[in-house]
C-alpha atoms as a PDB file:
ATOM      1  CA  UNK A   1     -92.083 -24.874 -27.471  1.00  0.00           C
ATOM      2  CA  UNK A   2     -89.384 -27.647 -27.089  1.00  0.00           C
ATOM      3  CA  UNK A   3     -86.196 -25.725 -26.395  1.00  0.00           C
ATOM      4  CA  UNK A   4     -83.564 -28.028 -27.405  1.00  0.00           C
ATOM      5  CA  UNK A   5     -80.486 -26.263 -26.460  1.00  0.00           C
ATOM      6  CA  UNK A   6     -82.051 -25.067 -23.100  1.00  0.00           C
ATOM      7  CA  UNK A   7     -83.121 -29.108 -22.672  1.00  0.00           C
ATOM      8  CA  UNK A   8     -79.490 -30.072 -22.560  1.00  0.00           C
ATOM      9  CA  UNK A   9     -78.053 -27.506 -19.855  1.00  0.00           C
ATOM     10  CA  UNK A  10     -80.838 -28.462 -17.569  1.00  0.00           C
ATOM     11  CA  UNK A  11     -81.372 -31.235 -15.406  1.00  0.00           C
ATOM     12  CA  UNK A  12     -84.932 -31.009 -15.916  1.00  0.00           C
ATOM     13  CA  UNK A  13     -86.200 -28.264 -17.751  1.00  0.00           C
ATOM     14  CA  UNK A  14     -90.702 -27.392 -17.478  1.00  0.00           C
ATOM     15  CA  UNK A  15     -92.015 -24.675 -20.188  1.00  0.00           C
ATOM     16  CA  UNK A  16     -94.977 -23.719 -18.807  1.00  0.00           C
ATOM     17  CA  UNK A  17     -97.617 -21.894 -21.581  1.00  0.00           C
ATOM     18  CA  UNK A  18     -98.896 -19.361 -18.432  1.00  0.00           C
ATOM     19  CA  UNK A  19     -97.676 -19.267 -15.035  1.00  0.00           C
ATOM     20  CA  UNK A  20     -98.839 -16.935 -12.015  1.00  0.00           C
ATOM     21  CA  UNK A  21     -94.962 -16.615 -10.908  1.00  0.00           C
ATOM     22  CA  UNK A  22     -92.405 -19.144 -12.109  1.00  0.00           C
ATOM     23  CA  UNK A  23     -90.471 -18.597  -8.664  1.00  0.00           C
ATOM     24  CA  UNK A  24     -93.611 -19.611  -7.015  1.00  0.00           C
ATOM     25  CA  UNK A  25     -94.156 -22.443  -9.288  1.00  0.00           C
ATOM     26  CA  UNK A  26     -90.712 -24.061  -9.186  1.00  0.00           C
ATOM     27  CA  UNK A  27     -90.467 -23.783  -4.750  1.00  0.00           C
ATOM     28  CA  UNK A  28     -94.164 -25.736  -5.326  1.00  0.00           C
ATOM     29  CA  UNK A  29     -92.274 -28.304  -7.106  1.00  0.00           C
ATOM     30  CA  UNK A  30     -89.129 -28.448  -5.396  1.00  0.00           C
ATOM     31  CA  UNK A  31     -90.674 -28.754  -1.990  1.00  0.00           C
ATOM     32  CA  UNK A  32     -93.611 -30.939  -2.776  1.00  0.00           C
ATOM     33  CA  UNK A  33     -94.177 -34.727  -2.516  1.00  0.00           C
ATOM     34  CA  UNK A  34     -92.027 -35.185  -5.694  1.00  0.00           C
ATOM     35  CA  UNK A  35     -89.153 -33.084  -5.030  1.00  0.00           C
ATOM     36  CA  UNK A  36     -86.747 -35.749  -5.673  1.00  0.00           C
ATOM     37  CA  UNK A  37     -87.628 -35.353  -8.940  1.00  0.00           C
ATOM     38  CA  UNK A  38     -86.325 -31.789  -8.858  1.00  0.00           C
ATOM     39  CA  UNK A  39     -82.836 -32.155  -8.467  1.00  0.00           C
ATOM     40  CA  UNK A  40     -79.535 -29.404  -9.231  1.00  0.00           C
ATOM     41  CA  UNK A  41     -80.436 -27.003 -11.616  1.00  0.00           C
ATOM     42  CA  UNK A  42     -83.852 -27.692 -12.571  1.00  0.00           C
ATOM     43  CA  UNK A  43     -85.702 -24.755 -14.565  1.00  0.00           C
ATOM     44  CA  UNK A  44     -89.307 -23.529 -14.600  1.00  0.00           C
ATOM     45  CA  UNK A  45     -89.870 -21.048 -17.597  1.00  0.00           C
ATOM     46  CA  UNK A  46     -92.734 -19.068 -19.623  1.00  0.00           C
ATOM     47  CA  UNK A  47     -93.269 -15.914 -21.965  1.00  0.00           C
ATOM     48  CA  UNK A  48     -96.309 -15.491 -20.372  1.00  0.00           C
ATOM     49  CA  UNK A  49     -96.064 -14.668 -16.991  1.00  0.00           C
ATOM     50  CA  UNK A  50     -99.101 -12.771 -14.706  1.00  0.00           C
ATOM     51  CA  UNK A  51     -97.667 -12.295 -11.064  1.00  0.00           C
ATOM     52  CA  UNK A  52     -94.290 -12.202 -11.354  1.00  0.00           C
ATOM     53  CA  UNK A  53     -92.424 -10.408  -8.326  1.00  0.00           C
ATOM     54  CA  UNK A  54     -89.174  -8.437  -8.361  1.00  0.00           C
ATOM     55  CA  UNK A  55     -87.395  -7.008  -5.167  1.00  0.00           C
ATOM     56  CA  UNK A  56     -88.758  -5.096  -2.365  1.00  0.00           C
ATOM     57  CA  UNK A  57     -92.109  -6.551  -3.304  1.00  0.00           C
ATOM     58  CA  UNK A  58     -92.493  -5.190  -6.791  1.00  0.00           C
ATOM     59  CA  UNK A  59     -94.456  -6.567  -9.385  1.00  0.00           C
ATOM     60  CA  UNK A  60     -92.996  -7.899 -12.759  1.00  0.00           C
ATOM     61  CA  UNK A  61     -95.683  -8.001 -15.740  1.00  0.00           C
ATOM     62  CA  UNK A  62     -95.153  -8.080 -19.622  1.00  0.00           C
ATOM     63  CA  UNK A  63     -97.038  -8.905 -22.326  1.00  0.00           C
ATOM     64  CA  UNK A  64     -97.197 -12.699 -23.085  1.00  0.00           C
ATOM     65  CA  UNK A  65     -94.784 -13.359 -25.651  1.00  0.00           C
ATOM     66  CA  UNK A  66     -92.601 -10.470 -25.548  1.00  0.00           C
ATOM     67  CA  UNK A  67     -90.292 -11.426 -21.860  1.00  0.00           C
ATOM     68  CA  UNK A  68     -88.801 -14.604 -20.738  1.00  0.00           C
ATOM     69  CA  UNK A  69     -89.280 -15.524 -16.923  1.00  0.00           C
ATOM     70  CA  UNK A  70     -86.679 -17.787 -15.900  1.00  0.00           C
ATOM     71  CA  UNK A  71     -86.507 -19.931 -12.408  1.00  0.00           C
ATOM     72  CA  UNK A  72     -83.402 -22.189 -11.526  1.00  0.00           C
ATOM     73  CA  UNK A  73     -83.123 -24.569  -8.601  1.00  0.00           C
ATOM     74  CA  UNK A  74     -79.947 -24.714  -6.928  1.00  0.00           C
ATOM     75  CA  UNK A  75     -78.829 -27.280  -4.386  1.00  0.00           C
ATOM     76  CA  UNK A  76     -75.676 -25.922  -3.939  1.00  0.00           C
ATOM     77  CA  UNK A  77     -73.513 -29.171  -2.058  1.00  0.00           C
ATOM     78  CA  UNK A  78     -69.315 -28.876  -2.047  1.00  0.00           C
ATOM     79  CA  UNK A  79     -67.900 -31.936  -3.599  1.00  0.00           C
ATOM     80  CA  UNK A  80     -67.624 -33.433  -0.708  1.00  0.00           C
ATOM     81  CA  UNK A  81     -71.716 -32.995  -0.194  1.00  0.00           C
ATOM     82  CA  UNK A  82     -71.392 -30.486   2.326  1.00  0.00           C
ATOM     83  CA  UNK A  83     -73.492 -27.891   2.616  1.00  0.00           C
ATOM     84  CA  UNK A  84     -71.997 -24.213   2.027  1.00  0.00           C
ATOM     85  CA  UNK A  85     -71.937 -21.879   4.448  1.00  0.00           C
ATOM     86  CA  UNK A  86     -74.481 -19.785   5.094  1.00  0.00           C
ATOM     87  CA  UNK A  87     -72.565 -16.626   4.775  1.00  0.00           C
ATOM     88  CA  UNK A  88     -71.782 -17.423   1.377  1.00  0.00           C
ATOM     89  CA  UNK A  89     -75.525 -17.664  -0.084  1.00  0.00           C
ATOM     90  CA  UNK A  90     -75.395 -14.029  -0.569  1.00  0.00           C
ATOM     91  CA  UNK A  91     -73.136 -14.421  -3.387  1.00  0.00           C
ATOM     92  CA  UNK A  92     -75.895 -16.260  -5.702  1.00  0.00           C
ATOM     93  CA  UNK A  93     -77.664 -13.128  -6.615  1.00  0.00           C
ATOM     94  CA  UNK A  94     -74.582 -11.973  -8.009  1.00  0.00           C
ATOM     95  CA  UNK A  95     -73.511 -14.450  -8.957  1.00  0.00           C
ATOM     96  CA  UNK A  96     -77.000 -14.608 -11.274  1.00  0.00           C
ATOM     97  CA  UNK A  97     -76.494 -11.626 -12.146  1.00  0.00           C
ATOM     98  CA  UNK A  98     -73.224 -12.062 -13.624  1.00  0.00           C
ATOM     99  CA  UNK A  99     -74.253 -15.246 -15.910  1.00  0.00           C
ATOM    100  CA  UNK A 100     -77.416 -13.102 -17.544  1.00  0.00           C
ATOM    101  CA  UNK A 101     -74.694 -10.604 -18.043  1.00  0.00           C
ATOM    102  CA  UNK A 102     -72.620 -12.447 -19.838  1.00  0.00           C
ATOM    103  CA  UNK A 103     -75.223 -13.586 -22.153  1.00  0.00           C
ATOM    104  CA  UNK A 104     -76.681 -10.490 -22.663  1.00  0.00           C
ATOM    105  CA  UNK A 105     -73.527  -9.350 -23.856  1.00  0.00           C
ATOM    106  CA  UNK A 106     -72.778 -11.891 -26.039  1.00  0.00           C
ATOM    107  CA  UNK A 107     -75.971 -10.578 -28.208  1.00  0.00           C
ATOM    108  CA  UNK A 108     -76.055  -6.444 -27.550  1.00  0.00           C
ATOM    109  CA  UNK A 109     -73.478  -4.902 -29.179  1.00  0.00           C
ATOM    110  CA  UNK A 110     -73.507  -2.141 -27.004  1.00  0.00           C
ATOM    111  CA  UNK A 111     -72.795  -4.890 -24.066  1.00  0.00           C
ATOM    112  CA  UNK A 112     -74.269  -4.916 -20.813  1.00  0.00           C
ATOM    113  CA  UNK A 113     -73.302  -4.106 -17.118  1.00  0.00           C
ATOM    114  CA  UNK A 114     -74.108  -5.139 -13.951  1.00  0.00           C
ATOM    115  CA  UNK A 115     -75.873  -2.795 -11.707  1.00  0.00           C
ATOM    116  CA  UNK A 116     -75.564  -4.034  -7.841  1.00  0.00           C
ATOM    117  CA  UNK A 117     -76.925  -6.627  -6.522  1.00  0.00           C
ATOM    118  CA  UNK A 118     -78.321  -8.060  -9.949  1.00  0.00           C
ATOM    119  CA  UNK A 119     -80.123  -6.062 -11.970  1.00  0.00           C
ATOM    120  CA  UNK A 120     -78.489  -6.024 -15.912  1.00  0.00           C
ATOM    121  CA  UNK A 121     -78.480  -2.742 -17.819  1.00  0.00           C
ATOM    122  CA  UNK A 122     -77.779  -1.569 -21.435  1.00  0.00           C
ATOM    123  CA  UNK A 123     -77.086   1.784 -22.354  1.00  0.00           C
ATOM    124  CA  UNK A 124     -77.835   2.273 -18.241  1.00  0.00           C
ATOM    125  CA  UNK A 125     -81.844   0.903 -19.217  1.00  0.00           C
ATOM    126  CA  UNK A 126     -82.891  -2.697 -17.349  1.00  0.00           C
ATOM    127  CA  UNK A 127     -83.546  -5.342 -19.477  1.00  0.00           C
ATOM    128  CA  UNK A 128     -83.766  -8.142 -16.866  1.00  0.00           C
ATOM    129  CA  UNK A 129     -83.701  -7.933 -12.907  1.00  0.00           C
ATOM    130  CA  UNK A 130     -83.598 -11.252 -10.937  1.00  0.00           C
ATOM    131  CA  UNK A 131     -85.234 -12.765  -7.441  1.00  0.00           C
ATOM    132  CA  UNK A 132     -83.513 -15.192  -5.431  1.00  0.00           C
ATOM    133  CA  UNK A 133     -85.388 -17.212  -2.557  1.00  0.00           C
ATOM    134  CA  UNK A 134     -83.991 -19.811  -0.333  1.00  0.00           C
ATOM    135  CA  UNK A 135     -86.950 -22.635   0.177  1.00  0.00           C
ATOM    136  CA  UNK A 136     -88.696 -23.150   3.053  1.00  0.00           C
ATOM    137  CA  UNK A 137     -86.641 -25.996   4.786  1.00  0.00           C
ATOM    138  CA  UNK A 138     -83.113 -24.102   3.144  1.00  0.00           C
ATOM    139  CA  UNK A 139     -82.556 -26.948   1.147  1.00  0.00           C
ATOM    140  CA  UNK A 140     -81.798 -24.938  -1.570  1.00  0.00           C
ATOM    141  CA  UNK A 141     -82.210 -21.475  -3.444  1.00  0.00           C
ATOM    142  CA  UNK A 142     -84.693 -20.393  -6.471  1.00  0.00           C
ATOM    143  CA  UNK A 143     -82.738 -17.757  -8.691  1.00  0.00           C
ATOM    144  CA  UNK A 144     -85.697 -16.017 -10.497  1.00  0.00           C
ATOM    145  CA  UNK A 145     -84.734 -13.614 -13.651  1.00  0.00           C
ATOM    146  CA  UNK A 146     -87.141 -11.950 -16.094  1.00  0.00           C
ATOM    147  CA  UNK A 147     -85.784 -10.716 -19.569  1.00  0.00           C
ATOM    148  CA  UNK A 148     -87.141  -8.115 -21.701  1.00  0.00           C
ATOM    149  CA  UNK A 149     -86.817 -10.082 -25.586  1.00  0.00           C
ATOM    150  CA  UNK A 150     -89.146  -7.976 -27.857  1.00  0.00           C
ATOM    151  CA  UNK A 151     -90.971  -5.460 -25.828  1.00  0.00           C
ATOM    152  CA  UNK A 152     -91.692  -2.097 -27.828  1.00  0.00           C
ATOM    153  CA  UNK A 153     -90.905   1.027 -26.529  1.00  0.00           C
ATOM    154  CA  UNK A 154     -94.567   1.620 -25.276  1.00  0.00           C
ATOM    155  CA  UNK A 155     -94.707  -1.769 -23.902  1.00  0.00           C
ATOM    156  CA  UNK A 156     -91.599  -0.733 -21.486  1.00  0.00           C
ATOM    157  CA  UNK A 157     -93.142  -0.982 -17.471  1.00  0.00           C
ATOM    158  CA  UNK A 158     -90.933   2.174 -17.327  1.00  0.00           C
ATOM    159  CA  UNK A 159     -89.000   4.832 -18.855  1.00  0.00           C
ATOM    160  CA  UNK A 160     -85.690   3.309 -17.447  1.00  0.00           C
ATOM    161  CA  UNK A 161     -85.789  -0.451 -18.768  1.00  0.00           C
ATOM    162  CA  UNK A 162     -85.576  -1.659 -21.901  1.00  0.00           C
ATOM    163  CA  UNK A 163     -85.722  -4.531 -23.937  1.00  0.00           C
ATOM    164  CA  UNK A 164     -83.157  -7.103 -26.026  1.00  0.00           C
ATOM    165  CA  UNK A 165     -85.008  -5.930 -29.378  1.00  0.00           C
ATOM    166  CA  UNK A 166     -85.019  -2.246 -28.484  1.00  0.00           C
ATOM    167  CA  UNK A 167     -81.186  -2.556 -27.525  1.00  0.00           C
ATOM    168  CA  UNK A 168     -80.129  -4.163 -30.734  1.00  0.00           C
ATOM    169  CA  UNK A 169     -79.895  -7.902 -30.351  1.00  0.00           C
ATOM    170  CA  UNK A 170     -79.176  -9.556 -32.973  1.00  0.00           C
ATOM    171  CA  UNK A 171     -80.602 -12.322 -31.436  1.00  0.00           C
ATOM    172  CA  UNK A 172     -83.608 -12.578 -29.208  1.00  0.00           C
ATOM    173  CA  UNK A 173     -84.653 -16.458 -29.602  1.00  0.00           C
ATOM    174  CA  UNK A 174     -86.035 -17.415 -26.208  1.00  0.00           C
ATOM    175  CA  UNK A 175     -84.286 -20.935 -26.239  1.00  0.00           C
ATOM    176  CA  UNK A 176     -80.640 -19.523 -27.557  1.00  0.00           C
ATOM    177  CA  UNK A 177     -80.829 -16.777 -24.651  1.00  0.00           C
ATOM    178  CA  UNK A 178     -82.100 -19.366 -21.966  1.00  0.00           C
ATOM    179  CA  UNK A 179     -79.506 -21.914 -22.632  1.00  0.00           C
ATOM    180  CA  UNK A 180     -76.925 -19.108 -22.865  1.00  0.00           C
ATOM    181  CA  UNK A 181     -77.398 -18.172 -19.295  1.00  0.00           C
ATOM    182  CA  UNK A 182     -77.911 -21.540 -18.083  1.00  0.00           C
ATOM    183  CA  UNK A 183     -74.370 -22.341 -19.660  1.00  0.00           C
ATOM    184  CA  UNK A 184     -72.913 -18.967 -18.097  1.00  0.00           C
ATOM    185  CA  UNK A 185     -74.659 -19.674 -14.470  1.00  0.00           C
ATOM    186  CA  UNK A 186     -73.121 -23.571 -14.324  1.00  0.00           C
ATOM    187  CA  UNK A 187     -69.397 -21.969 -15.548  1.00  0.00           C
ATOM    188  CA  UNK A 188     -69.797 -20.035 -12.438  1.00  0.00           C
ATOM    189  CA  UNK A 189     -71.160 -22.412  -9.768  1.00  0.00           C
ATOM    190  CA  UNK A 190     -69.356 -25.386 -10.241  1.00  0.00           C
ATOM    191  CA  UNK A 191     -65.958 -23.316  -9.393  1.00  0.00           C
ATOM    192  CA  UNK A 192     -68.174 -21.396  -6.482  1.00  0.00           C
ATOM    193  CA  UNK A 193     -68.936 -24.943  -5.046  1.00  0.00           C
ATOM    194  CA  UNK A 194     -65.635 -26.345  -6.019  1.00  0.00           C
ATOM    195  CA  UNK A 195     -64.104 -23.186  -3.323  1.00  0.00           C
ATOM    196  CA  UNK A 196     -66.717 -24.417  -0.830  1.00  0.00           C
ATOM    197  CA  UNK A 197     -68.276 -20.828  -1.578  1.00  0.00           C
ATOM    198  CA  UNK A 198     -65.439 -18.910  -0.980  1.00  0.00           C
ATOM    199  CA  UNK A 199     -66.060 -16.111  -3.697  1.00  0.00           C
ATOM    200  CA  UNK A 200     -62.321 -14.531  -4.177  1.00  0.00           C
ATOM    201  CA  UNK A 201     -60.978 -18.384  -4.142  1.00  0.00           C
ATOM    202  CA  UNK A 202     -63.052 -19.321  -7.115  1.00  0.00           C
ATOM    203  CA  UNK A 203     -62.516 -16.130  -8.699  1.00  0.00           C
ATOM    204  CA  UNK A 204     -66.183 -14.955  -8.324  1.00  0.00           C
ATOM    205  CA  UNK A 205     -65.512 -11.857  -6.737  1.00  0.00           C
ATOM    206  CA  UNK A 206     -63.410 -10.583  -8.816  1.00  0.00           C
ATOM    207  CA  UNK A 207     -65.516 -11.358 -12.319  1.00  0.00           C
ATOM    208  CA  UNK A 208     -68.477  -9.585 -10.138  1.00  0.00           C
ATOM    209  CA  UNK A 209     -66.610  -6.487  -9.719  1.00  0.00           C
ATOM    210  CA  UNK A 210     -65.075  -6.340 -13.411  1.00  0.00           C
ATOM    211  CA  UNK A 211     -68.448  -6.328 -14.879  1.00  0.00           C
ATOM    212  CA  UNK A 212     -70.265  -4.183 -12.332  1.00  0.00           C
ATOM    213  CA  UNK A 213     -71.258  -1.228 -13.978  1.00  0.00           C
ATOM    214  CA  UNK A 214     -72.135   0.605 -10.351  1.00  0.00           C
ATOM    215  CA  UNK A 215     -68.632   0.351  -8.995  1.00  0.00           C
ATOM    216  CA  UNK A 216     -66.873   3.951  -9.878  1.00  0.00           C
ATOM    217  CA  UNK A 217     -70.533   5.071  -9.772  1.00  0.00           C
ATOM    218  CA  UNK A 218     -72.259   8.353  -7.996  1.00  0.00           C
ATOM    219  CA  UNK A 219     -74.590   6.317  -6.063  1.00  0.00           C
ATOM    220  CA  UNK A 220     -77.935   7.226  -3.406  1.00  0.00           C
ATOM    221  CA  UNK A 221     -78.752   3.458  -1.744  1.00  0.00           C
ATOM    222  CA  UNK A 222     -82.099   3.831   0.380  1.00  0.00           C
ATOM    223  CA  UNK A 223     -81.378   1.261   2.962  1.00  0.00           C
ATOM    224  CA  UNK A 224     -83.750  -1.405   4.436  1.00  0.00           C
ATOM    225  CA  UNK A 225     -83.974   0.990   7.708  1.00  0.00           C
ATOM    226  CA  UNK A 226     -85.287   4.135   5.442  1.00  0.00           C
ATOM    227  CA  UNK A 227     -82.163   6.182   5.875  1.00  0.00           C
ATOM    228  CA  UNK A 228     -80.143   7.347   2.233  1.00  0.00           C
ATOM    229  CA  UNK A 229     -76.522   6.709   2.056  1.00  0.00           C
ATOM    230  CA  UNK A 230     -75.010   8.903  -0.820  1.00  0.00           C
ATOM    231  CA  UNK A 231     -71.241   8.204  -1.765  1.00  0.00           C
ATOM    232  CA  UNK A 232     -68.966   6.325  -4.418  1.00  0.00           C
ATOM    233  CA  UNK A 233     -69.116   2.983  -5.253  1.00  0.00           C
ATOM    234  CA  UNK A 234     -65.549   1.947  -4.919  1.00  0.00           C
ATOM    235  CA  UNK A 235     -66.022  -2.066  -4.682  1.00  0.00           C
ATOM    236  CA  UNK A 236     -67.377  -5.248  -3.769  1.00  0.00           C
ATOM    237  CA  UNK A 237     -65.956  -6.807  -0.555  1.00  0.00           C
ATOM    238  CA  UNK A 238     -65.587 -11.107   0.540  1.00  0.00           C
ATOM    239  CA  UNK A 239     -69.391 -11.152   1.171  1.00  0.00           C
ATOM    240  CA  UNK A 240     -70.729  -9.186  -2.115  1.00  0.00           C
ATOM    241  CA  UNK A 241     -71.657  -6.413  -0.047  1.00  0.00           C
ATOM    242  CA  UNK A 242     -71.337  -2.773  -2.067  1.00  0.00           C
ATOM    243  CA  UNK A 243     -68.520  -0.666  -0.281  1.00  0.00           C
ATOM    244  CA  UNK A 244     -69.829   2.910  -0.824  1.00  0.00           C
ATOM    245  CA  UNK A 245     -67.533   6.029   0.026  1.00  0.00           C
ATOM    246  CA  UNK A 246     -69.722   8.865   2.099  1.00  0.00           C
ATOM    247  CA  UNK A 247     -67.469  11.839   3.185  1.00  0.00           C
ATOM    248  CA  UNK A 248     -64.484   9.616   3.238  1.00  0.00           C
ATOM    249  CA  UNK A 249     -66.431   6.384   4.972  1.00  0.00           C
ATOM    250  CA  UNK A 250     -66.930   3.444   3.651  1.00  0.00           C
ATOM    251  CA  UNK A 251     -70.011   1.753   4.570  1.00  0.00           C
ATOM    252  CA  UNK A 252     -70.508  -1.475   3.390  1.00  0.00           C
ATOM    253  CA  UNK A 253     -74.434  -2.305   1.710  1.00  0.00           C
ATOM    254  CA  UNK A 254     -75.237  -6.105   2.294  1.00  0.00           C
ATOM    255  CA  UNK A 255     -78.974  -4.847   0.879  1.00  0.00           C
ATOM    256  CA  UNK A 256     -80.786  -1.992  -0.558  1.00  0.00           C
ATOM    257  CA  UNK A 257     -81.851   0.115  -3.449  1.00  0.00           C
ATOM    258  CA  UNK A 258     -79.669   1.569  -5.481  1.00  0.00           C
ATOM    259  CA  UNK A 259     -79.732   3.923  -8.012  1.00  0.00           C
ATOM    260  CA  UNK A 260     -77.002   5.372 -10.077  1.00  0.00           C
ATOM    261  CA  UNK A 261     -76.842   9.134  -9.977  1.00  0.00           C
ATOM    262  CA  UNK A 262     -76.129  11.252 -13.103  1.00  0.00           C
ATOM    263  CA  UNK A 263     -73.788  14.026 -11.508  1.00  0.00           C
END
């Protein structure tokens, strides 16, 4: 597979045939003897992917063929080649999340939302979640996504996710949807890094919360600690944390579970 379009966004772009996980894979590469050769926005992607990892430890399988897993490097510098600040590394997820969005709209004609942090729904089904991991030596960040292309309905990991095909798509070409969200992720990071990572400078936050189908949302979040919080989701603050409404508190979520209620 030669992917073309996908070739040009990238600064270097590796299909793999198999891989165990692609995050694993590209923090190998990015960290090993030849990491120079890794630079900004280097990709690692497969259809066929055994060992692939979601949040809070999950697993992410598919049948080969059927899912694209997707890993970006990002060595995220302001133009001035300084690093950001920490604080604002929180934003990549969503900001991730946001660019597969985006293309996943611009092939379901139903469209697509954005559930908090980065998980991307149609018709309230997930049809690609993503993993971000700083490396090692926080040098940089691997933004992991895996997305659901032409899964059939009994091929679904569960009843709640979906897949492009099963959504409508009228396009589910592996190398026209990776280069679409490659092109969607560098609109959005080259204005993050131009603001020095400052998300409602650069306009970030406020693209977030427009497409974030869980603000306005019924919501339960089961917290790192174990405890429930139950409220509204009523927005997205400076440091992409969910601000959630509980008996007239707001509690602002910098991590956790969440999953939209139906009442």
């Amino acid at each position: 597979m030669e992917f073309p379009l996908s070739r040009a966004e990238a600064s270097v772009l590796e299909i793999l045939p198999e891989a165990g996980s692609t995050n694993d894979e590209l923090v190998r590469r990015a960290t090993g003897a030849d990491s120079d050769g890794w630079p900004d926005f280097s990709v690692v992607a497969t259809a066929n992917q055994t060992r692939g990892r979601g949040r809070l430890g999950r697993s992410w399988v598919s049948p080969a063929g059927k899912s694209l897993a997707i890993s970006v490097l990002l060595r995220p510098r302001t133009p001035d080649g300084d690093a950001l600040p920490m604080d604002s590394l929180g934003w990549f997820p969503l900001l991730a999340g946001l660019a597969m969005t985006r293309s996943v709209r611009s092939v379901v004609p139903a469209g697509a939302d954005l559930k908090w942090p980065n998980d991307v729904l149609v018709n309230d089904r997930k049809v690609c979640g993503i993993l971000s991991e700083l490396l090692p030596d926080v040098s940089g960040i691997v933004i992991g996504a895996g997305l659901n292309l032409t899964l059939e309905a009994d091929e679904l990991p569960v009843q709640t996710a979906t897949s492009l095909m099963l959504a409508g798509a009228n396009d589910t070409d592996a190398d026209n949807l990776l280069s679409s969200y490659l092109r969607e992720l560098d609109a959005l990071y080259r204005p993050f890094l131009a603001a020095r990572g400052d998300a409602a400078a650069s306009g970030l936050q406020q693209a977030v919360s427009d497409a974030c189908g869980t603000i306005g949302r019924s919501v339960q979040v089961e917290l790192p600690s174990g405890d429930r919080l139950t409220g509204t989701a009523t927005g997205i603050d400076t440091d992409g944390r969910l601000l959630v409404d509980a008996n007239a508190r707001i509690s602002a979520v910098a991590a956790g579970d969440v999953t939209h209620l139906r009442y």
